[in-house]
Protein backbone atom coordinates (compact mmCIF):
# COMPACT_ATOMS: atom_id res chain seq x y z
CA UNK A 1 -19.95 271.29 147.22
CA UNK A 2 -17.15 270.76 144.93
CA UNK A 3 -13.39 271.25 145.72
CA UNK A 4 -11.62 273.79 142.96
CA UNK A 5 -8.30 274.54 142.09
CA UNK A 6 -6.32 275.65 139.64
CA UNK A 7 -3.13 273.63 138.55
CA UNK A 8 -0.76 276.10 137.18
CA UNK A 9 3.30 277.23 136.85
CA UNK A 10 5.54 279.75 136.20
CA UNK A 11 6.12 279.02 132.66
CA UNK A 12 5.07 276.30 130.10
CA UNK A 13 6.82 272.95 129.64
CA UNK A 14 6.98 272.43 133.26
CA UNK A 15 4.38 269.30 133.67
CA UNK A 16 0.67 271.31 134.47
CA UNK A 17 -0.71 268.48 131.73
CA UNK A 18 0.58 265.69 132.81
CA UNK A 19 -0.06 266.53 136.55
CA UNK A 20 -3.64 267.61 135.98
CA UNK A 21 -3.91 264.26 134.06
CA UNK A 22 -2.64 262.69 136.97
CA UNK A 23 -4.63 264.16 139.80
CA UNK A 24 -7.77 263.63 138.08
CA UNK A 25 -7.44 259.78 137.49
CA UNK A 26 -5.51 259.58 140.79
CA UNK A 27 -9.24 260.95 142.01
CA UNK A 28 -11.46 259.10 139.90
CA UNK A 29 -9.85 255.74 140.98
CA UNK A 30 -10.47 257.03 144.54
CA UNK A 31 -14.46 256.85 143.28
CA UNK A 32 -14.80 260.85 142.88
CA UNK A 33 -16.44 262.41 139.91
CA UNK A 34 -13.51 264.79 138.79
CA UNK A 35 -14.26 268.01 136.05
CA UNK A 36 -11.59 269.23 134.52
CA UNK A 37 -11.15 273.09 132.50
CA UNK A 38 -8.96 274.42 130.41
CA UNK A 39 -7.96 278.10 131.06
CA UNK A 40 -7.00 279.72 127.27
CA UNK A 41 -7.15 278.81 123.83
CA UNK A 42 -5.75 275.31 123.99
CA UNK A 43 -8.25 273.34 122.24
CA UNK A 44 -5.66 269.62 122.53
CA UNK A 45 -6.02 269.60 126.04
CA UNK A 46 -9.29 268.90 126.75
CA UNK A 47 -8.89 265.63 125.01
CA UNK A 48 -7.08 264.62 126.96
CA UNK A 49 -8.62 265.61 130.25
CA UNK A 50 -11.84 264.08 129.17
CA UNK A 51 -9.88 260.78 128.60
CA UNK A 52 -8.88 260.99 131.92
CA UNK A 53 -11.94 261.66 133.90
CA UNK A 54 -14.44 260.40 131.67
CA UNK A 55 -16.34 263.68 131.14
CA UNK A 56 -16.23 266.22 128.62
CA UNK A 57 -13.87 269.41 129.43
CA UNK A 58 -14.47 272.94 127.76
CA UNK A 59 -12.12 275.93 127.60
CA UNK A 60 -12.78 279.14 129.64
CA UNK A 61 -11.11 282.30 128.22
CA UNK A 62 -11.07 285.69 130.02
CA UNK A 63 -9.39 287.66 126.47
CA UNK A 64 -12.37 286.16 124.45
CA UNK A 65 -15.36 285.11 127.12
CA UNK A 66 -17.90 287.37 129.48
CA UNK A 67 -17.99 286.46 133.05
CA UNK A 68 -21.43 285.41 132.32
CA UNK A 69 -20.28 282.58 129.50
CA UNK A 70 -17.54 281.49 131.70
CA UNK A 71 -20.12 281.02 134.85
CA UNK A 72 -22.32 279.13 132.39
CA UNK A 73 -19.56 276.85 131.35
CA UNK A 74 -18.12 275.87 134.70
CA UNK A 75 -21.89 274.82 135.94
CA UNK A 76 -21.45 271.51 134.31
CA UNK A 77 -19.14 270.83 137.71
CA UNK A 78 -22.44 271.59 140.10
CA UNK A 79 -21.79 267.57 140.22
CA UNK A 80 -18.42 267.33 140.81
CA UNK A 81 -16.41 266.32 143.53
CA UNK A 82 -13.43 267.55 142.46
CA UNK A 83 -13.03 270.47 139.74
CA UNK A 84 -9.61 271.06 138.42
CA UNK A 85 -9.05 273.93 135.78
CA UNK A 86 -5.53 273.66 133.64
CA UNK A 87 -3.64 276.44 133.15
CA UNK A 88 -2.27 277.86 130.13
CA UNK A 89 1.54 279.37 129.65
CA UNK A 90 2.87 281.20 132.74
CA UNK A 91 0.12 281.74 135.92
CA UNK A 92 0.20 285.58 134.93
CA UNK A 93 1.03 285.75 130.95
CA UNK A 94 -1.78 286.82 128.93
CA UNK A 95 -2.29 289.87 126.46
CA UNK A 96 -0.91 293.45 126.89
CA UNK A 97 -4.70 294.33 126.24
CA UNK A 98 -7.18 293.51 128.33
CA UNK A 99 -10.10 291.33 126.48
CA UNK A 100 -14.06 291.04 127.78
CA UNK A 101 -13.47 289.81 130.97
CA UNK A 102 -9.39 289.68 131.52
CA UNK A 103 -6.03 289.00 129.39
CA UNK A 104 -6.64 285.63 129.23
CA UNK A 105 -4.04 284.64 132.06
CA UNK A 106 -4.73 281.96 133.91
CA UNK A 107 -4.86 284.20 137.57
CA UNK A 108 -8.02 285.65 135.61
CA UNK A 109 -9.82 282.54 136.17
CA UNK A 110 -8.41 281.81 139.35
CA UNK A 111 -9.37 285.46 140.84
CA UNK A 112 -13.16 284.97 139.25
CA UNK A 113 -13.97 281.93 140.16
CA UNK A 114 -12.37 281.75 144.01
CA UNK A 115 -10.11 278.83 143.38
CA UNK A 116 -6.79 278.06 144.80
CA UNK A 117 -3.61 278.07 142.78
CA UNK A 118 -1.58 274.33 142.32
CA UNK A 119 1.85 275.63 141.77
CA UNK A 120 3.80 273.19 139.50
CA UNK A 121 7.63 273.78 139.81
CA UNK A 122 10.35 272.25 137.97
CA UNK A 123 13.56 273.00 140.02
CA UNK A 124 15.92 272.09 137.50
CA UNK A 125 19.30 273.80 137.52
CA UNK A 126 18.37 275.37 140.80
CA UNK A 127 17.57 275.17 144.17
CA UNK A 128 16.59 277.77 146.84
CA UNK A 129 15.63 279.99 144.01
CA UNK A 130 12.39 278.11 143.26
CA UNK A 131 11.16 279.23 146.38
CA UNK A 132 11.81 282.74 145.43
CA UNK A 133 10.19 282.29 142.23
CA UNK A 134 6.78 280.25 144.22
CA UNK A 135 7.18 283.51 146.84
CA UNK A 136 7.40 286.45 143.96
CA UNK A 137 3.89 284.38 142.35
CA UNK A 138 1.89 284.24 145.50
CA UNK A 139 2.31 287.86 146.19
CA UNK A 140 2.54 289.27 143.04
CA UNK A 141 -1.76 290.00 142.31
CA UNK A 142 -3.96 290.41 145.44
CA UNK A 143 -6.92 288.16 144.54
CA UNK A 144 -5.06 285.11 143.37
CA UNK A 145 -4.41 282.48 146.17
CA UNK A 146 -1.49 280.06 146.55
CA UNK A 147 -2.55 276.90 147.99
CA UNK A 148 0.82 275.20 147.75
CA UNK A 149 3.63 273.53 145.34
CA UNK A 150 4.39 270.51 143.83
CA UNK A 151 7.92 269.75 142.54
CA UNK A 152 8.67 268.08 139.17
CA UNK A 153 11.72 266.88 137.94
CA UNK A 154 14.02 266.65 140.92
CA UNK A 155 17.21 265.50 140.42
CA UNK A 156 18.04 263.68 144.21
CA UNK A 157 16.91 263.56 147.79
CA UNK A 158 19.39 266.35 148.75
CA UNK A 159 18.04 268.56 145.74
CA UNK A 160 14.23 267.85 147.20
CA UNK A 161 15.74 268.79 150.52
CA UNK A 162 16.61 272.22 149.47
CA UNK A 163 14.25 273.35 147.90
CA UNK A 164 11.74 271.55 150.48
CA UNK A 165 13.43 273.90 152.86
CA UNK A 166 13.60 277.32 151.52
CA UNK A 167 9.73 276.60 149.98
CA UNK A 168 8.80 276.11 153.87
CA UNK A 169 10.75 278.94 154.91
CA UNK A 170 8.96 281.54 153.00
CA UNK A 171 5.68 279.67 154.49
CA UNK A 172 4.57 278.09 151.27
CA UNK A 173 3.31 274.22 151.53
CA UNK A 174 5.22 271.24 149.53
CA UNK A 175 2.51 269.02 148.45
CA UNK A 176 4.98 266.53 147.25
CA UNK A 177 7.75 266.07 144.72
CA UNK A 178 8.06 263.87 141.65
CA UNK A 179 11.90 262.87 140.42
CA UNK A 180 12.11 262.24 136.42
CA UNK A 181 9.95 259.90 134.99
CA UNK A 182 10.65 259.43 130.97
CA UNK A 183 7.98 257.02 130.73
CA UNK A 184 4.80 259.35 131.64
CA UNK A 185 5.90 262.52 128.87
CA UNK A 186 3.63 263.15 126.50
CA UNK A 187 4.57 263.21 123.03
CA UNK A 188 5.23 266.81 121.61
CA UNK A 189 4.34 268.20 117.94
CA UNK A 190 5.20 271.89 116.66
CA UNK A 191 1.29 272.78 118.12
CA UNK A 192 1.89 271.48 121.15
CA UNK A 193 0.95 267.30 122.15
CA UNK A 194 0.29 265.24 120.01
CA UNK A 195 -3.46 264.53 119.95
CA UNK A 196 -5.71 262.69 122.55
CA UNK A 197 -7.48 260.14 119.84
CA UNK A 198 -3.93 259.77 118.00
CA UNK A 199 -2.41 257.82 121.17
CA UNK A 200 -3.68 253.94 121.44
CA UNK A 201 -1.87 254.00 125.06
CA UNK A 202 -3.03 257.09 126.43
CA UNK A 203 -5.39 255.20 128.79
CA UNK A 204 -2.10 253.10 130.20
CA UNK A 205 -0.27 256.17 130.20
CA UNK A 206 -2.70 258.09 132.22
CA UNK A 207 -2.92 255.24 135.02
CA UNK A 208 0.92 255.07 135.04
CA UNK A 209 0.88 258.96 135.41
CA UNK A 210 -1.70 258.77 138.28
CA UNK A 211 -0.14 255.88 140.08
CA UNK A 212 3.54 257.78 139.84
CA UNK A 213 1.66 260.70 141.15
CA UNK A 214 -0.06 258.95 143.99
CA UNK A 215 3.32 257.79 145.12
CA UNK A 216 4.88 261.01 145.23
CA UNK A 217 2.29 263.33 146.07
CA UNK A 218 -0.32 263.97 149.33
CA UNK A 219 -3.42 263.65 147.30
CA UNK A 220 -5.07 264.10 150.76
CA UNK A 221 -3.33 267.41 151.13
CA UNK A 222 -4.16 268.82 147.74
CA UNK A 223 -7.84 268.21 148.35
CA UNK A 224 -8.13 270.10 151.60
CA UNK A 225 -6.72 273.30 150.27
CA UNK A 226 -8.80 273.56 147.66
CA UNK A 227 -11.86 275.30 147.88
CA UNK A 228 -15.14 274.85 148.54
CA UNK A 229 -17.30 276.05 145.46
CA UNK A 230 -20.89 275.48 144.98
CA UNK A 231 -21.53 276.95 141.46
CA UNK A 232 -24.16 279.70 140.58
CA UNK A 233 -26.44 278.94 137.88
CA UNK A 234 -26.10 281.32 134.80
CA UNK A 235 -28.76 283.17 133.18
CA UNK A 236 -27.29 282.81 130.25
CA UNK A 237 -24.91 281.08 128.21
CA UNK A 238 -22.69 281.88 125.55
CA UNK A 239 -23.60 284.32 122.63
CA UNK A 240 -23.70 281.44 119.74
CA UNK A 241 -25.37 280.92 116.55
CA UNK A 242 -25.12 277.97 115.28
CA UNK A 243 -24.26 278.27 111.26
CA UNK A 244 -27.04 276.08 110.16
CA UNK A 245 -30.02 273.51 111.36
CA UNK A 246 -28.36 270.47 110.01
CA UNK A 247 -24.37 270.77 109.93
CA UNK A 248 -21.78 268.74 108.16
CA UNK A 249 -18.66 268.13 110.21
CA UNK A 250 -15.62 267.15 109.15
CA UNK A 251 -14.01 264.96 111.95
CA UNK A 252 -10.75 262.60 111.45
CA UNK A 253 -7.18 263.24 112.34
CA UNK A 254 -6.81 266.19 110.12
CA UNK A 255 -9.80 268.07 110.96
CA UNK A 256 -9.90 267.94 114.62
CA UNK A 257 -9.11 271.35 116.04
CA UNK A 258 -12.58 272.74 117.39
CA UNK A 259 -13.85 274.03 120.35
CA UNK A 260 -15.97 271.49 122.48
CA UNK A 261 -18.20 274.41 124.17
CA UNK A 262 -19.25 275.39 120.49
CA UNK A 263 -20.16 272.06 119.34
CA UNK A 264 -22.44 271.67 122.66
CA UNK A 265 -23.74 275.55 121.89
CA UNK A 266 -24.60 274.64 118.39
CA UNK A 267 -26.63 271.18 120.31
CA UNK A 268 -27.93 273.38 122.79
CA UNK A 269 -29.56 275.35 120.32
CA UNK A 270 -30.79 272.91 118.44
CA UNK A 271 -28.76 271.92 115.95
CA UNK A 272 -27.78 268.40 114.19
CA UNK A 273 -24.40 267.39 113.94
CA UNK A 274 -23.26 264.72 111.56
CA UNK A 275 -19.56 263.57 111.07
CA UNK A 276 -18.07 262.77 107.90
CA UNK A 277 -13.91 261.92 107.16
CA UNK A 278 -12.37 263.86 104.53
CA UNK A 279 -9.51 261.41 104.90
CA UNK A 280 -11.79 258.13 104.31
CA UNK A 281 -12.72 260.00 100.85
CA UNK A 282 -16.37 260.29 102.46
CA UNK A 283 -18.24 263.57 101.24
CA UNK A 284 -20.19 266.07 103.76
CA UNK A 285 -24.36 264.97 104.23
CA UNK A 286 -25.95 265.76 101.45
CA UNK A 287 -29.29 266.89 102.91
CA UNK A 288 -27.24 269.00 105.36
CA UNK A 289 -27.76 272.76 105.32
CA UNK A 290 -24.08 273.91 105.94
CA UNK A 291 -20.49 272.46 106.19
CA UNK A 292 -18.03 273.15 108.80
CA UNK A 293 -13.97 271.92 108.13
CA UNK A 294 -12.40 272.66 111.61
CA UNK A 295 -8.44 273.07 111.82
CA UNK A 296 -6.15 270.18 112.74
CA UNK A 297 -3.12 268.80 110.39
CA UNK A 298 -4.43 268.83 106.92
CA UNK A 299 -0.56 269.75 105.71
CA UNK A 300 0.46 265.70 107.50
CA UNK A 301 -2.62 264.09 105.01
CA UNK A 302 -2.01 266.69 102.09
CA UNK A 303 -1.34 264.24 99.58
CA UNK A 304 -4.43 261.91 100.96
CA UNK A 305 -6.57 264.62 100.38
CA UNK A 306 -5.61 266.00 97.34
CA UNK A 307 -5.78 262.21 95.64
CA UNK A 308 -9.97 261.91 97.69
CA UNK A 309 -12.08 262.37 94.60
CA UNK A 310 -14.65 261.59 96.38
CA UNK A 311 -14.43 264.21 99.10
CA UNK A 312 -13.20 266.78 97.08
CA UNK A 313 -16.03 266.44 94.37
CA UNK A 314 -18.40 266.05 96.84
CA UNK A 315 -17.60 269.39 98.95
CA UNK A 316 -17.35 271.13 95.69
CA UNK A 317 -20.80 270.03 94.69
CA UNK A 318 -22.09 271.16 98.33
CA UNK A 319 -20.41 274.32 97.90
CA UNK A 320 -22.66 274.76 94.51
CA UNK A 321 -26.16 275.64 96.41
CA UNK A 322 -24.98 275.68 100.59
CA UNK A 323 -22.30 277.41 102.78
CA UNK A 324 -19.22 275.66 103.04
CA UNK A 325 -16.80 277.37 106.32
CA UNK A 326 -13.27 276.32 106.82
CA UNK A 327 -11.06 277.17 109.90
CA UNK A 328 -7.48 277.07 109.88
CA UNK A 329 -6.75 274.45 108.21
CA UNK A 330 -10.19 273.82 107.10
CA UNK A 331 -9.53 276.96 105.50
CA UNK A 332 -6.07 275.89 104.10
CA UNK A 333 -8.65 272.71 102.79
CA UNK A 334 -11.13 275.12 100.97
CA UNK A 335 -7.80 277.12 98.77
CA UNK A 336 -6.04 276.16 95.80
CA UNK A 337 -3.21 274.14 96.87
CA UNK A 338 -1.02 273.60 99.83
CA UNK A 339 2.43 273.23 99.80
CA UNK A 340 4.06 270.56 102.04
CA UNK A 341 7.10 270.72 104.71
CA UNK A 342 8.71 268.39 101.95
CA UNK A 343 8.09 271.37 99.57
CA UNK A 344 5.54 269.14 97.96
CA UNK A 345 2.62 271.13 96.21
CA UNK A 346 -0.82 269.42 97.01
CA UNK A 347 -4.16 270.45 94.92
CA UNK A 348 -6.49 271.51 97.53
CA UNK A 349 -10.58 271.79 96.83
CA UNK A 350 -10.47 275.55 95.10
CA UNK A 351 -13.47 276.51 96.51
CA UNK A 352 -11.51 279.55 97.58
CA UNK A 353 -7.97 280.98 96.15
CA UNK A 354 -5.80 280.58 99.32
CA UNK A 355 -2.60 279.12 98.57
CA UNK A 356 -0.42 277.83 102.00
CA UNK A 357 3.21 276.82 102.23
CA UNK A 358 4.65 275.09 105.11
CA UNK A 359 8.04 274.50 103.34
CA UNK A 360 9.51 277.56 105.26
CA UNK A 361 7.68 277.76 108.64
CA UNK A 362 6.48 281.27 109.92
CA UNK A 363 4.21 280.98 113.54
CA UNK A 364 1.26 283.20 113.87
CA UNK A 365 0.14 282.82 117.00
CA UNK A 366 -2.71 285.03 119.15
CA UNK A 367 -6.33 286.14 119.76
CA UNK A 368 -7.81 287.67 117.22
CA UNK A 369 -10.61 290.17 117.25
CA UNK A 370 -12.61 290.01 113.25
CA UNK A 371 -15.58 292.53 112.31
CA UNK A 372 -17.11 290.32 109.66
CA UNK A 373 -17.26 292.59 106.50
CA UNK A 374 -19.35 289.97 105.21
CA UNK A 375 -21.98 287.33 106.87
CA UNK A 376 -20.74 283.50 107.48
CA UNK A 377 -22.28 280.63 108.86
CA UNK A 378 -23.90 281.82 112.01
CA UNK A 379 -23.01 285.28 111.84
CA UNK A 380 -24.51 288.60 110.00
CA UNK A 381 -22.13 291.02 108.43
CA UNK A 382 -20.69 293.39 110.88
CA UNK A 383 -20.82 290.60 114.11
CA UNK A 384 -17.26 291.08 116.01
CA UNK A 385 -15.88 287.43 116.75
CA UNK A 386 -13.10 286.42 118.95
CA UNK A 387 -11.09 283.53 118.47
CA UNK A 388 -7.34 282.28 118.41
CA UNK A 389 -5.10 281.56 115.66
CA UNK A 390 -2.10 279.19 115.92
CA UNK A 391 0.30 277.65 112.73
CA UNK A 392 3.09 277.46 110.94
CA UNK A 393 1.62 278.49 107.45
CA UNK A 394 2.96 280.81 105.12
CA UNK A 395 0.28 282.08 102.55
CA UNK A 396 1.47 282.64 99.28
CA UNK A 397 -1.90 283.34 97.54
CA UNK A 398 -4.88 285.03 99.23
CA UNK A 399 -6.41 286.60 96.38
CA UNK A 400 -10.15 286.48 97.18
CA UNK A 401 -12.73 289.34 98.52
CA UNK A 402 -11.66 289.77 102.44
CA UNK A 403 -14.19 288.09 104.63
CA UNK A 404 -13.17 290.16 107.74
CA UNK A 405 -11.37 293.06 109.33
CA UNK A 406 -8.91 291.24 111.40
CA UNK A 407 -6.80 292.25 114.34
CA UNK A 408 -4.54 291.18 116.98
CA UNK A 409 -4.80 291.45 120.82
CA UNK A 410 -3.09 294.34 120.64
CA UNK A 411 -5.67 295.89 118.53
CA UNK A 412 -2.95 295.97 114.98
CA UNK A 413 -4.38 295.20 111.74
CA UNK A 414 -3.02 291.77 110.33
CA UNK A 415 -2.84 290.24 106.98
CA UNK A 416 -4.77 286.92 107.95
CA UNK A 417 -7.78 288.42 106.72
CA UNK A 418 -10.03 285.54 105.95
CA UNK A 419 -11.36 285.32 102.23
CA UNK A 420 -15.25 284.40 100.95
CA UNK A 421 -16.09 283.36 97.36
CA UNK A 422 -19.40 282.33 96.42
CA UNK A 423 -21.11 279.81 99.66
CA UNK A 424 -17.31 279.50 100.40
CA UNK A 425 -15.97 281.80 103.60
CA UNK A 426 -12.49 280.77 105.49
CA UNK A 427 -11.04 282.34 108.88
CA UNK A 428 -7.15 281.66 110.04
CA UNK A 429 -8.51 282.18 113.59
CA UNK A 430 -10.78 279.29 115.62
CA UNK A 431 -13.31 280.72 116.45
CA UNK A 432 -14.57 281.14 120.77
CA UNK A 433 -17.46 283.60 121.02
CA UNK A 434 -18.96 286.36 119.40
CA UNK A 435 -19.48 289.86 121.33
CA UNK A 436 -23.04 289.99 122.80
């Protein structure tokens, strides 16, 4: 039987990464196996949580994924001692709509899946009134559990005694409290952290994390209010195609934004996955069937890419007789050009017309629901996928036949509408599961 919580807050910035981080190498030194989740569309985190328990970590989304998927996907902690699921944003913000299974809000998962809330508070500028805030969450959706708080960012031993106080007033257990600590923040970029395989110290920063933690907080504690959970095998797993027997996948620092539960669903199903780097001028397999480009930061390596011959001749040549699918800014890859935050105009591949900007950033952020109005890798025309879309892009040029019907969570048409040309097709969104 596994112990399962959910590590969670009132709003982001507050420290959920860094203390899940924490907790699970605290608990891994201790000689437990530790599986961490992800709840929502956050496809950085994972990274990291797999750095610091040594095993892989998938998202579980209640907009996007059936209770069924999500069951499947948390079996892979049947051998855990310890399974810790992330939160995303605020414990209760998700979508005015309700998705397949739930808005995606964290107290989805929580609710489905039995497990204790973590409640990670960050005091600052205030005292008494974080127990009000810890009190209003606990009661707020019958279903969702409170297990207890831990405080981050205290300011002094009298501030910790305040809030310590009022938090046990309203009956609601301190699990410990952690004063500022520069040295264990993760570094921030405008799509959140910085990247697991971009940091040479993560590992050191990780321990230094867990051993700050392990000071501060009853580790002991934490354990025995989680609950007990003994997972139920699935009948079946998520509704994936893959796009092709043999796939190409672009993997370096600029294309690293995909989801890990699709890569294992396109293994699971038999497909072959090799790796090539756009950025080391390296071209996609040649006696591959299909070619993914995931999202990451193409617009940092712009003018890298634009000068890989190599690369681009080679996807271009691909793109001649095969499908070639880019997402986000795999997509941005596959258009015409792609204009810099320096204002700098790069030549992209031109498989497809798309033509980006990030000299004037513009966020589009949010699920997105696409009826395909034409097939792509792994999908027939008509298929409804969900997925997430998240950057700072501004598209000046779009010019090619739609590829989908694309709208928001709140069911409103939007302009991101994906665009196909020849073996070429391109989605704004990432893509997390199609409809069954």
């Amino acid at each position: 039987m596994a112990a399962g919580f959910v590590i969670s807050a009132p709003a982001s910035g507050v420290g959920k990464t860094t203390l899940t981080l924490a907790l699970a190498r605290a608990w891994r030194n201790r000689g437990l196996n530790v599986q961490c989740f992800k709840s929502g569309p956050d496809y950085i985190d994972p990274a990291f949580h797999a750095a610091a328990t040594g095993r892989a970590s998938v998202n579980v989304d209640s907009w996007a994924m059936d209770r069924v998927a999500i069951s499947h996907l948390v079996c892979r902690g049947a051998d855990a001692d310890v399974v810790l699921a992330e939160g995303s944003m605020g414990l209760f913000d998700g979508v005015a709509a309700r998705g397949v299974s739930g808005t995606g809000a964290t107290a989805d998962i929580a609710e489905m899946l039995g497990w204790p809330v973590v409640l990670v508070i960050d005091p600052s500028g205030q005292a008494q009134t974080a127990a009000a805030i810890a009190a209003g969450l606990r009661d707020y959706r019958p279903g969702v559990r409170l297990a207890g708080v831990v405080l981050n960012r205290v300011a002094s031993p009298r501030h910790e005694d305040l809030v310590r106080r009022a938090l046990n007033d309203s009956g609601i257990a301190v699990f410990g409290a952690l004063p500022r600590h520069a040295e264990i923040s993760l570094p921030k970029r405008h799509l959140g952290l910085v990247q697991a395989e971009e940091q040479g110290e993560i590992g050191k920063l990780i321990d230094e994390a867990a051993r700050f933690v392990a000071e501060h907080v009853d580790l002991d504690a934490v354990l025995r209010s989680a609950a007990s959970w003994s997972p139920q095998p699935a009948a079946k797993g998520l509704n994936v195609t893959p796009p092709g027997q043999r796939i190409a996948l672009a993997r370096d620092a600029a294309f690293s934004f995909v989801y890990p539960h699709m890569l294992e669903a396109w293994r699971r199903a038999g497909a072959e996955i090799s790796t090539f780097s756009p950025l080391s001028d390296e071209a996609p397999d040649a006696s591959a069937d299909v070619c993914w480009l995931p999202g990451g930061y193409p617009e940092l390596h712009a003018g890298k890419i634009a000068a890989n011959a190599r690369f681009r001749s080679g996807l271009r040549a691909f793109a001649e007789t095969r499908p070639v699918h880019g997402e986000c800014g795999g997509y941005m890859v596959l258009g015409t050009a792609l204009t810099d935050a320096d204002g700098i105009r790069h030549e992209m591949t031109g498989l497809l017309g798309l033509e980006t900007s990030f000299a004037k950033r513009r966020m589009h952020l949010g699920y997105r629901l696409a009826e395909l109005a034409a097939p792509m890798p792994g999908h027939r025309s008509g298929a409804r996928l969900r997925g997430h879309e998240f950057h700072y892009s501004t598209i000046l040029a779009q010019p090619d036949t739609p590829l989908a019907v694309v709208h928001d969570a709140t069911g409103a048409v939007i302009a991101e509408t994906g665009s196909q040309r020849g073996h070429a097709t391109g989605t704004f969104f990432h893509l997390i599961a199609e409809d069954r």
